[in-house]
PDB file of N, CA and C in Angstrom:
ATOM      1  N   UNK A   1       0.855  -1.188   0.000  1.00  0.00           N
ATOM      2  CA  UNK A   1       0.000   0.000   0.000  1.00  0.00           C
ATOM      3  C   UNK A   1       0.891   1.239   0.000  1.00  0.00           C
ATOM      4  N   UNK A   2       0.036   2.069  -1.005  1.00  0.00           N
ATOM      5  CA  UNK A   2       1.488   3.382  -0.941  1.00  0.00           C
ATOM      6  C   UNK A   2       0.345   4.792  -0.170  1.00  0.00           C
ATOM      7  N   UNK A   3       1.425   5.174   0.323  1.00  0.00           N
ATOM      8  CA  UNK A   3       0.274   6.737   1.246  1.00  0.00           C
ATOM      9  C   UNK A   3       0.909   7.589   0.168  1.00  0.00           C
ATOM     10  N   UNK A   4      -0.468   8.469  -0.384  1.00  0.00           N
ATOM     11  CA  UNK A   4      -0.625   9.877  -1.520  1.00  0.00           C
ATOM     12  C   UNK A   4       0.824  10.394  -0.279  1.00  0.00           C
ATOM     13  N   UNK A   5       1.555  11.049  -1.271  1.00  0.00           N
ATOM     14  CA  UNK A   5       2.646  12.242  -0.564  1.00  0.00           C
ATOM     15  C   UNK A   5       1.753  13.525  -0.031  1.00  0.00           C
ATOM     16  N   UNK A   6       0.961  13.330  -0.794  1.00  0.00           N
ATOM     17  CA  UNK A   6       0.113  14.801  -0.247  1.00  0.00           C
ATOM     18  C   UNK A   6      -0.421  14.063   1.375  1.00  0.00           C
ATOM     19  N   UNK A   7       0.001  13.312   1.520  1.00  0.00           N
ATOM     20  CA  UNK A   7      -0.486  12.689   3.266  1.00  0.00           C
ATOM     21  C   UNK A   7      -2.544  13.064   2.971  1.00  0.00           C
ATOM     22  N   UNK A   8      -3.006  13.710   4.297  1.00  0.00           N
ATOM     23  CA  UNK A   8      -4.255  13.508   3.710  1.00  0.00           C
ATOM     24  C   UNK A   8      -5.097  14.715   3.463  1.00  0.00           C
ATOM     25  N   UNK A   9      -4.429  15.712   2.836  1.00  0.00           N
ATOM     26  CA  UNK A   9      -4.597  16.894   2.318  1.00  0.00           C
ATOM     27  C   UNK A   9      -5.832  16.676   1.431  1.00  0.00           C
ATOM     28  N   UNK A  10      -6.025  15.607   0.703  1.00  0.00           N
ATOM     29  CA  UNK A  10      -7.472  15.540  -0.363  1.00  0.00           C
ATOM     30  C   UNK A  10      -8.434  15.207   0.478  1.00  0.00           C
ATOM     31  N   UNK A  11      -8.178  14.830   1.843  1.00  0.00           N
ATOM     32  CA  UNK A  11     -10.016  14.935   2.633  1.00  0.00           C
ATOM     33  C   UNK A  11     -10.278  16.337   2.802  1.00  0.00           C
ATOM     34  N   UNK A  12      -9.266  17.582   2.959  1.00  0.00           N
ATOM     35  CA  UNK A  12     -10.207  18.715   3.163  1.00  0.00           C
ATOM     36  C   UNK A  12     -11.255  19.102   2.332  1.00  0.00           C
ATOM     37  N   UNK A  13     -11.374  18.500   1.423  1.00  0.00           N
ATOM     38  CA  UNK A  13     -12.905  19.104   0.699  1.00  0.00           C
ATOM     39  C   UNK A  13     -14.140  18.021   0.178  1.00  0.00           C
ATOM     40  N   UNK A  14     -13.748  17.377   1.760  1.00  0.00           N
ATOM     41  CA  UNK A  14     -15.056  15.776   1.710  1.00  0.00           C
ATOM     42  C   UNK A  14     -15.860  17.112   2.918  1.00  0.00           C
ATOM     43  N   UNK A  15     -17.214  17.075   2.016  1.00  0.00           N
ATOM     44  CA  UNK A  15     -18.258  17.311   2.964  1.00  0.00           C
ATOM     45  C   UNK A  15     -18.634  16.630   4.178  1.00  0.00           C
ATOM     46  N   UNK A  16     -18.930  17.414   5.612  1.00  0.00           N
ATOM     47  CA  UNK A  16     -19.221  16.850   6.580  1.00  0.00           C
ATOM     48  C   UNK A  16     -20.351  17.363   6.880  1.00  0.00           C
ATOM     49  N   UNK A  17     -21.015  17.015   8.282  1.00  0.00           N
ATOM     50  CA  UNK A  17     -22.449  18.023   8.875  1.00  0.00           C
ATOM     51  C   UNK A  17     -21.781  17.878  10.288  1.00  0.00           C
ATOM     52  N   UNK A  18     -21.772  19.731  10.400  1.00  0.00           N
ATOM     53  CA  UNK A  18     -20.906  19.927  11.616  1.00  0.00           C
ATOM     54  C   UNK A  18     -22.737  20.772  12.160  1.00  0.00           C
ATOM     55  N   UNK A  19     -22.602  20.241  13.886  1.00  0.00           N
ATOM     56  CA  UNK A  19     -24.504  20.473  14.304  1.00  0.00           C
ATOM     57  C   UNK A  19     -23.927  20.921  15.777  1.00  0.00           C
ATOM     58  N   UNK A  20     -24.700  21.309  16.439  1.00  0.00           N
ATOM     59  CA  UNK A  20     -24.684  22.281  17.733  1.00  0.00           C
ATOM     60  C   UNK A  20     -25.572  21.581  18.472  1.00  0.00           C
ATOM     61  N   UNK A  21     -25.850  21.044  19.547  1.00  0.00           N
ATOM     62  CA  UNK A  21     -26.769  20.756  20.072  1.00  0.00           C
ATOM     63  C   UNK A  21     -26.998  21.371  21.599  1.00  0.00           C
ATOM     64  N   UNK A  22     -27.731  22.029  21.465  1.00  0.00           N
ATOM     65  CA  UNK A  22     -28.496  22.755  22.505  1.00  0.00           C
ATOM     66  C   UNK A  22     -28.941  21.445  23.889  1.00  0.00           C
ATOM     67  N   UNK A  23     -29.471  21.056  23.713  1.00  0.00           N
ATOM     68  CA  UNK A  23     -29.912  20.184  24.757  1.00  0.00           C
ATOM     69  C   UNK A  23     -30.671  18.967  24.241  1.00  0.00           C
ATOM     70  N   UNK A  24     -30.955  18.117  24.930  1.00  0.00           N
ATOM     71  CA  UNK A  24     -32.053  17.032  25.304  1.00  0.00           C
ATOM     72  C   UNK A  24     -32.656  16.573  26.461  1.00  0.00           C
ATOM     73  N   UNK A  25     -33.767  16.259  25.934  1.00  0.00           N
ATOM     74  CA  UNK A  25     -35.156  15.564  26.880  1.00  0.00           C
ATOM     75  C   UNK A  25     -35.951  14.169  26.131  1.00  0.00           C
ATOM     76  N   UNK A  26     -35.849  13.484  27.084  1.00  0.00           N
ATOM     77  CA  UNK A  26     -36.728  12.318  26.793  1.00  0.00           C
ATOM     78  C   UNK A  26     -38.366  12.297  27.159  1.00  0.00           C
ATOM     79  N   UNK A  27     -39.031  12.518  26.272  1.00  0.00           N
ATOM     80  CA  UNK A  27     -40.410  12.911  26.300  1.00  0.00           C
ATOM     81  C   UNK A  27     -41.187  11.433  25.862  1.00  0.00           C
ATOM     82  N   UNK A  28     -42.697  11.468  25.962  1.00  0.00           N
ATOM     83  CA  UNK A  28     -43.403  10.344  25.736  1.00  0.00           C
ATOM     84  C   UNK A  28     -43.673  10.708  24.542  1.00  0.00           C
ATOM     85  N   UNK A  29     -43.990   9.945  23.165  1.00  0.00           N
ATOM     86  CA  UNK A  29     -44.778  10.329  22.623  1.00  0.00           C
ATOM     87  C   UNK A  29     -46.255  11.191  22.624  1.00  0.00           C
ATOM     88  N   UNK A  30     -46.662  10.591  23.644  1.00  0.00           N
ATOM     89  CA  UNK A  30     -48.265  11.725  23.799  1.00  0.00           C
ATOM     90  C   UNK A  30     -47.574  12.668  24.385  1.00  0.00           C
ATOM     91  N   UNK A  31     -46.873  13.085  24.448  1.00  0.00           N
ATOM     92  CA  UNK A  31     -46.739  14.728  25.266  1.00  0.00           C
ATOM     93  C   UNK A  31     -45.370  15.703  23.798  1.00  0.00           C
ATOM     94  N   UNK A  32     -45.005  14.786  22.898  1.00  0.00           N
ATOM     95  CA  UNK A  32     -44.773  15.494  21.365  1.00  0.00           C
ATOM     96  C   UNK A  32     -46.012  15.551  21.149  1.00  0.00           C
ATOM     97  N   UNK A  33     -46.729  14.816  21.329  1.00  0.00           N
ATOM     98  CA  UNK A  33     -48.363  15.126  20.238  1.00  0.00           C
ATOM     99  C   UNK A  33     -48.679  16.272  20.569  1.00  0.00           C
ATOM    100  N   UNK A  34     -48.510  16.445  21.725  1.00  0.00           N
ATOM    101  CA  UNK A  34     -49.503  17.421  22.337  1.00  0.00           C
ATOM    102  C   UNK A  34     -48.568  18.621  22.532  1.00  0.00           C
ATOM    103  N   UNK A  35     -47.784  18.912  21.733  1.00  0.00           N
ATOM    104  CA  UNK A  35     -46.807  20.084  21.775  1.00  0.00           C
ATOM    105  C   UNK A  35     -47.230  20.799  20.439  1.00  0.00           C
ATOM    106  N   UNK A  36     -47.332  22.267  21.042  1.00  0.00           N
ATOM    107  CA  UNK A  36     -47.927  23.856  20.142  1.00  0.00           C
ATOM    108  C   UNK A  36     -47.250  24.916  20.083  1.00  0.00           C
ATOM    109  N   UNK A  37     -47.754  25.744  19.533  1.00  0.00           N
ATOM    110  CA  UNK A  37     -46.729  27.026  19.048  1.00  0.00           C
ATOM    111  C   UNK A  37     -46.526  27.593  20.226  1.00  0.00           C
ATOM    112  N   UNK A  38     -46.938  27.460  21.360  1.00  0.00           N
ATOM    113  CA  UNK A  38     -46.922  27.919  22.737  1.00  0.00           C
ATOM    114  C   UNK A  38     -46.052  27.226  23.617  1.00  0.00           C
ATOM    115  N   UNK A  39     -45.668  26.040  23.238  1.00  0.00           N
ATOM    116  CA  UNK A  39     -45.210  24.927  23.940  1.00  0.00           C
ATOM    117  C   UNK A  39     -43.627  25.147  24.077  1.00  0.00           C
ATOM    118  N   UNK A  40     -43.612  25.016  25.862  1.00  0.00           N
ATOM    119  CA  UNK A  40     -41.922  25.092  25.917  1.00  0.00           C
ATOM    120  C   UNK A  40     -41.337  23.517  26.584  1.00  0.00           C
ATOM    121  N   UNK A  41     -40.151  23.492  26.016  1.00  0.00           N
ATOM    122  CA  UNK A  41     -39.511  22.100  26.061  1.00  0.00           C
ATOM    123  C   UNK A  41     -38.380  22.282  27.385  1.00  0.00           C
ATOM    124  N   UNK A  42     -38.666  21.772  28.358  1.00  0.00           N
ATOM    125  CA  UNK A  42     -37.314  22.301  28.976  1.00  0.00           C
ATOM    126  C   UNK A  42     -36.113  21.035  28.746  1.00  0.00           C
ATOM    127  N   UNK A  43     -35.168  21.665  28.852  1.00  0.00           N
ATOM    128  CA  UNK A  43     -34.184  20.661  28.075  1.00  0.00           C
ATOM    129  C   UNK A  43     -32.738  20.675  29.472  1.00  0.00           C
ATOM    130  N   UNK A  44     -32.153  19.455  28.867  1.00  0.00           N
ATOM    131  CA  UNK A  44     -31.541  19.039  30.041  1.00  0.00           C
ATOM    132  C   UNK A  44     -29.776  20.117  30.682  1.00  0.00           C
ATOM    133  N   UNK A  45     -30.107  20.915  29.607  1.00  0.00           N
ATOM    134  CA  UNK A  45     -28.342  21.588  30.044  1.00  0.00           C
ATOM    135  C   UNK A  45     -29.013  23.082  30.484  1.00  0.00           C
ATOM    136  N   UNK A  46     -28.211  23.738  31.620  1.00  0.00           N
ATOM    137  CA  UNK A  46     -28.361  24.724  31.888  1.00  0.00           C
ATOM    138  C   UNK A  46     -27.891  26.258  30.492  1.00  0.00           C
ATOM    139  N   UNK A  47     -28.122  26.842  31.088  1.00  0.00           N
ATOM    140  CA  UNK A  47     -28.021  28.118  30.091  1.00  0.00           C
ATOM    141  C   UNK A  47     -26.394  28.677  30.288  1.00  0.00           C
ATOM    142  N   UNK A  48     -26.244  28.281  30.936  1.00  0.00           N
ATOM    143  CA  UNK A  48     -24.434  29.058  31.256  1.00  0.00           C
ATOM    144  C   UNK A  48     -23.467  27.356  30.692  1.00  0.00           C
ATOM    145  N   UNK A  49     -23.835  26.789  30.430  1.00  0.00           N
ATOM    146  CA  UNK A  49     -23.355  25.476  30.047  1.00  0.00           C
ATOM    147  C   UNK A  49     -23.169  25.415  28.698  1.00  0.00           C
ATOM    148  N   UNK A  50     -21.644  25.274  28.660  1.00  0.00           N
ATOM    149  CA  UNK A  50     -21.412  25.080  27.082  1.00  0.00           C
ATOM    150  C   UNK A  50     -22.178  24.119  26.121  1.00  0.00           C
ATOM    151  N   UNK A  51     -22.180  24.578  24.879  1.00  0.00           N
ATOM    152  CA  UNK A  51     -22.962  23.457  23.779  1.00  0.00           C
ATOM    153  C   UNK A  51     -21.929  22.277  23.058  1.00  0.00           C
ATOM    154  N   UNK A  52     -22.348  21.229  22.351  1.00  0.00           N
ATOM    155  CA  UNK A  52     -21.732  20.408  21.983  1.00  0.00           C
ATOM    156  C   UNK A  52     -21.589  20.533  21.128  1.00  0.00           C
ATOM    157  N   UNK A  53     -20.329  20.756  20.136  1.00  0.00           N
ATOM    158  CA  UNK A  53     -20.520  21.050  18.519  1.00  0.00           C
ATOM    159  C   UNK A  53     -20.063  19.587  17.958  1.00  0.00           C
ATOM    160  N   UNK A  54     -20.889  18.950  17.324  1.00  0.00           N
ATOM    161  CA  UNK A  54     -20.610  17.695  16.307  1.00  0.00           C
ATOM    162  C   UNK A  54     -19.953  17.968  15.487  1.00  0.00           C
ATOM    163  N   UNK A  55     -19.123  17.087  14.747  1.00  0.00           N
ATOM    164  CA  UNK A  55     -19.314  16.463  13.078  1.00  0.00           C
ATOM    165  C   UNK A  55     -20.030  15.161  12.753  1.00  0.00           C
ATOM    166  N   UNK A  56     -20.720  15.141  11.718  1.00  0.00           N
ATOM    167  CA  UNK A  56     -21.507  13.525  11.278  1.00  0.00           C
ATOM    168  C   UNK A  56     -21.600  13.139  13.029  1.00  0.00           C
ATOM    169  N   UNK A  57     -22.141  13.732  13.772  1.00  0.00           N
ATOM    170  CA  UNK A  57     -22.786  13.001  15.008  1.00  0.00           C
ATOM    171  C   UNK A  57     -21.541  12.579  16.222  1.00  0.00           C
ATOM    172  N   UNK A  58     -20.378  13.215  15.998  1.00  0.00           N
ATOM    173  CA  UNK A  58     -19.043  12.879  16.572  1.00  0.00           C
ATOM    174  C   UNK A  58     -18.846  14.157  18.071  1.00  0.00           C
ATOM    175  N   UNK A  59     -18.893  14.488  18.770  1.00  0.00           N
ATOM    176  CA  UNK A  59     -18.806  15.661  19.707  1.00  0.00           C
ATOM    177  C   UNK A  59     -16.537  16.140  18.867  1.00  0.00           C
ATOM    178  N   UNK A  60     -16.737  17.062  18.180  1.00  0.00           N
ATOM    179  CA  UNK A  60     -15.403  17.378  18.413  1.00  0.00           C
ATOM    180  C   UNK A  60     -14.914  19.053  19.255  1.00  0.00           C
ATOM    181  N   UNK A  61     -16.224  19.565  20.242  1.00  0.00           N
ATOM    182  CA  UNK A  61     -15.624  20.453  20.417  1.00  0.00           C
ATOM    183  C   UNK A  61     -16.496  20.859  21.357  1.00  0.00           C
ATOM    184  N   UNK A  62     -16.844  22.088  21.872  1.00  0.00           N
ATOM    185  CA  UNK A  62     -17.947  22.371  22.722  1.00  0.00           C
ATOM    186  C   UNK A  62     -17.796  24.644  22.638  1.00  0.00           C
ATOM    187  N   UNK A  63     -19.103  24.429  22.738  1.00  0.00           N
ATOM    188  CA  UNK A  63     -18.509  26.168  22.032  1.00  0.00           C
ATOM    189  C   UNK A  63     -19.758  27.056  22.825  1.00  0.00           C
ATOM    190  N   UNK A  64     -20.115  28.247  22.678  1.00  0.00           N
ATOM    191  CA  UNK A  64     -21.654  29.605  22.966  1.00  0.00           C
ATOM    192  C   UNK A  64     -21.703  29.699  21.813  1.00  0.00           C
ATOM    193  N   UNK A  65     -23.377  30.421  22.094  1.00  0.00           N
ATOM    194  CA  UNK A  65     -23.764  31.262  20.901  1.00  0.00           C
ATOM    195  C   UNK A  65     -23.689  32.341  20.772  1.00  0.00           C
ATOM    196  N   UNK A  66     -23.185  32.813  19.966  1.00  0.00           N
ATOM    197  CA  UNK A  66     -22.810  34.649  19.411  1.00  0.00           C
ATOM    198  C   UNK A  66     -23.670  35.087  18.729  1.00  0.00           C
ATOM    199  N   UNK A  67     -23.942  36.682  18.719  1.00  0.00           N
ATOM    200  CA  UNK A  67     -24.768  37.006  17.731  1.00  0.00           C
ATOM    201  C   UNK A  67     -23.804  37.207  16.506  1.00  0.00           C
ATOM    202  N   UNK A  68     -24.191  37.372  15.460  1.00  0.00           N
ATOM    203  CA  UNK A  68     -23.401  37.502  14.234  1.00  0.00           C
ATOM    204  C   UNK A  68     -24.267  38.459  13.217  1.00  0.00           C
ATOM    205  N   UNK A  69     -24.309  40.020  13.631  1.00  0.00           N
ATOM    206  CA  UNK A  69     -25.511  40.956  12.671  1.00  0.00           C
ATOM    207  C   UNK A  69     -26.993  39.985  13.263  1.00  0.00           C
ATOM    208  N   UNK A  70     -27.485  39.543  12.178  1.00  0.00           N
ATOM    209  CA  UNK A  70     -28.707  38.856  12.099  1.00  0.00           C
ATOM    210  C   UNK A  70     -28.910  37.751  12.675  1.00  0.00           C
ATOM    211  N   UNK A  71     -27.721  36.833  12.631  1.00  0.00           N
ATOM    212  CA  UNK A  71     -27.848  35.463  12.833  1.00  0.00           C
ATOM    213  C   UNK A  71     -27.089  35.211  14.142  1.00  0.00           C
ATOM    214  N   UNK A  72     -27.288  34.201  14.070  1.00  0.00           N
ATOM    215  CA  UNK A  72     -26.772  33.209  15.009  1.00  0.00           C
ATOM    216  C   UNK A  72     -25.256  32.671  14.825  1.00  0.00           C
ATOM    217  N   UNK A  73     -24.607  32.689  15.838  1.00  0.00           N
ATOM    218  CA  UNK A  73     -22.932  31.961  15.461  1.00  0.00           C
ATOM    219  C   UNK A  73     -22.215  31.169  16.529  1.00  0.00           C
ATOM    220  N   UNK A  74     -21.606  30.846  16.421  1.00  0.00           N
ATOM    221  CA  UNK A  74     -20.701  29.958  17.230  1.00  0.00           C
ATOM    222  C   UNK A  74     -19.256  30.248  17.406  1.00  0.00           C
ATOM    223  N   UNK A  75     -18.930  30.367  18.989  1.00  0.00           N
ATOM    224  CA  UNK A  75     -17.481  30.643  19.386  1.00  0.00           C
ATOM    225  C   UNK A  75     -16.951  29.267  19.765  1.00  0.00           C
ATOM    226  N   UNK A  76     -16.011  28.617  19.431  1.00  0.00           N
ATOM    227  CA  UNK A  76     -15.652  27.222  19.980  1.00  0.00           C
ATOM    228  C   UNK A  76     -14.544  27.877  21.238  1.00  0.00           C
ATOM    229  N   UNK A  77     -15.145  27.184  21.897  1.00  0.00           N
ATOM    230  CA  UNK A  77     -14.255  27.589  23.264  1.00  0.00           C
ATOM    231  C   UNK A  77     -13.530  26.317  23.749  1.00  0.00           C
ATOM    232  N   UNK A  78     -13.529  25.197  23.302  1.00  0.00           N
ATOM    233  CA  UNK A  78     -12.854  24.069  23.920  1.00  0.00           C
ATOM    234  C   UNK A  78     -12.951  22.893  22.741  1.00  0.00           C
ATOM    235  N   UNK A  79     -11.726  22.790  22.388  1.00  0.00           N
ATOM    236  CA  UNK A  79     -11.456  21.003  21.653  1.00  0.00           C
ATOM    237  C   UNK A  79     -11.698  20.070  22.410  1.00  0.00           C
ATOM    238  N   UNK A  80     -12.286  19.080  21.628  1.00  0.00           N
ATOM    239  CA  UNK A  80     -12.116  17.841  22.204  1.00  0.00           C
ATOM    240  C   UNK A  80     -10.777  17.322  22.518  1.00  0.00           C
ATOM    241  N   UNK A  81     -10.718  16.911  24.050  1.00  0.00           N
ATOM    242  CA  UNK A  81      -9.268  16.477  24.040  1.00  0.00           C
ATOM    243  C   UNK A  81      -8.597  17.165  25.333  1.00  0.00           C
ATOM    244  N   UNK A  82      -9.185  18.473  24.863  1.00  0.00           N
ATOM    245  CA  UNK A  82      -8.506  20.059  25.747  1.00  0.00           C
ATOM    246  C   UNK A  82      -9.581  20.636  26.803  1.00  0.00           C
ATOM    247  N   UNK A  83      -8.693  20.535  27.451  1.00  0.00           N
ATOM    248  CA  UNK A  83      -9.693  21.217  28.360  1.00  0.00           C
ATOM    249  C   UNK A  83      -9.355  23.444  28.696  1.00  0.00           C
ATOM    250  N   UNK A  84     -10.271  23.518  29.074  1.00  0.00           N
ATOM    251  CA  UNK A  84     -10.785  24.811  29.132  1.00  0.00           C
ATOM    252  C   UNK A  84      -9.192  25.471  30.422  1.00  0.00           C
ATOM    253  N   UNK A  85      -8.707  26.604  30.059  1.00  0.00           N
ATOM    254  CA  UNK A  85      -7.721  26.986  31.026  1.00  0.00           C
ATOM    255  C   UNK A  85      -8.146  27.161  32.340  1.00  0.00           C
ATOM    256  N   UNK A  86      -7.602  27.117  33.470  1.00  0.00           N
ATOM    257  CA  UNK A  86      -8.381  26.989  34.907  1.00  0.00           C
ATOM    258  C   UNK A  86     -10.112  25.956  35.538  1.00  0.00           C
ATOM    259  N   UNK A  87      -9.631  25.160  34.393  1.00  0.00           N
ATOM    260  CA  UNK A  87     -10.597  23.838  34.519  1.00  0.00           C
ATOM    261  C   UNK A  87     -10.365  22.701  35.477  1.00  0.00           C
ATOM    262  N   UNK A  88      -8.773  22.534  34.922  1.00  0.00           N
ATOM    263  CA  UNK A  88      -8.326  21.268  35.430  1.00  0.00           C
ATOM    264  C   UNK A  88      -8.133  21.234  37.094  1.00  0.00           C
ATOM    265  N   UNK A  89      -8.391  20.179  37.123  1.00  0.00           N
ATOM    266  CA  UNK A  89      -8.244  19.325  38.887  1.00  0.00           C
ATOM    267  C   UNK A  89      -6.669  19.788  39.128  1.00  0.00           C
ATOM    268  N   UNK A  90      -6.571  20.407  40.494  1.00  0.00           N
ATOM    269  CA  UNK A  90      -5.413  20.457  41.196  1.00  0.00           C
ATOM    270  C   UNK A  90      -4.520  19.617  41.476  1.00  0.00           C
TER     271      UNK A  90
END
């Protein structure tokens, strides 16, 4: 088997789905049914609690939300792997 010299420089332009996930809750079905434009979900992570940023369903990072003008954005504040400065156990 021979490795491309370019090592693996030709995956940077394989599409991924990089996703944010806000929280989860395990609900019954009858109580999705019964969810309306009024309806609030409370979900399992606090509000000062970082989010999980995926790839294809993988956690590689954990980040807030920024405003960005109009939209919505993302600051990654921690790699997977790394931890946050003045995190770590003494």
């Amino acid at each position: 088997m021979t490795i491309h010299p370019r090592g693996f420089e030709f995956l940077k332009d394989v599409d991924v789905r990089l996703s944010v996930e806000l929280g989860r809750v395990d609900m019954k079905l009858k109580d999705v049914l019964s969810l309306g434009e009024e309806s609030v979900v409370i979900l399992d992570r606090l509000t000062d609690e970082l989010l999980d940023v995926m790839v294809n369903g993988k956690p590689i990072a954990k980040g807030e939300i920024v405003a960005q003008g109009n939209r919505f954005g993302l600051r990654i504040v921690e790699l997977a792997g790394n931890s946050v400065a003045g995190d770590e156990a003494a």
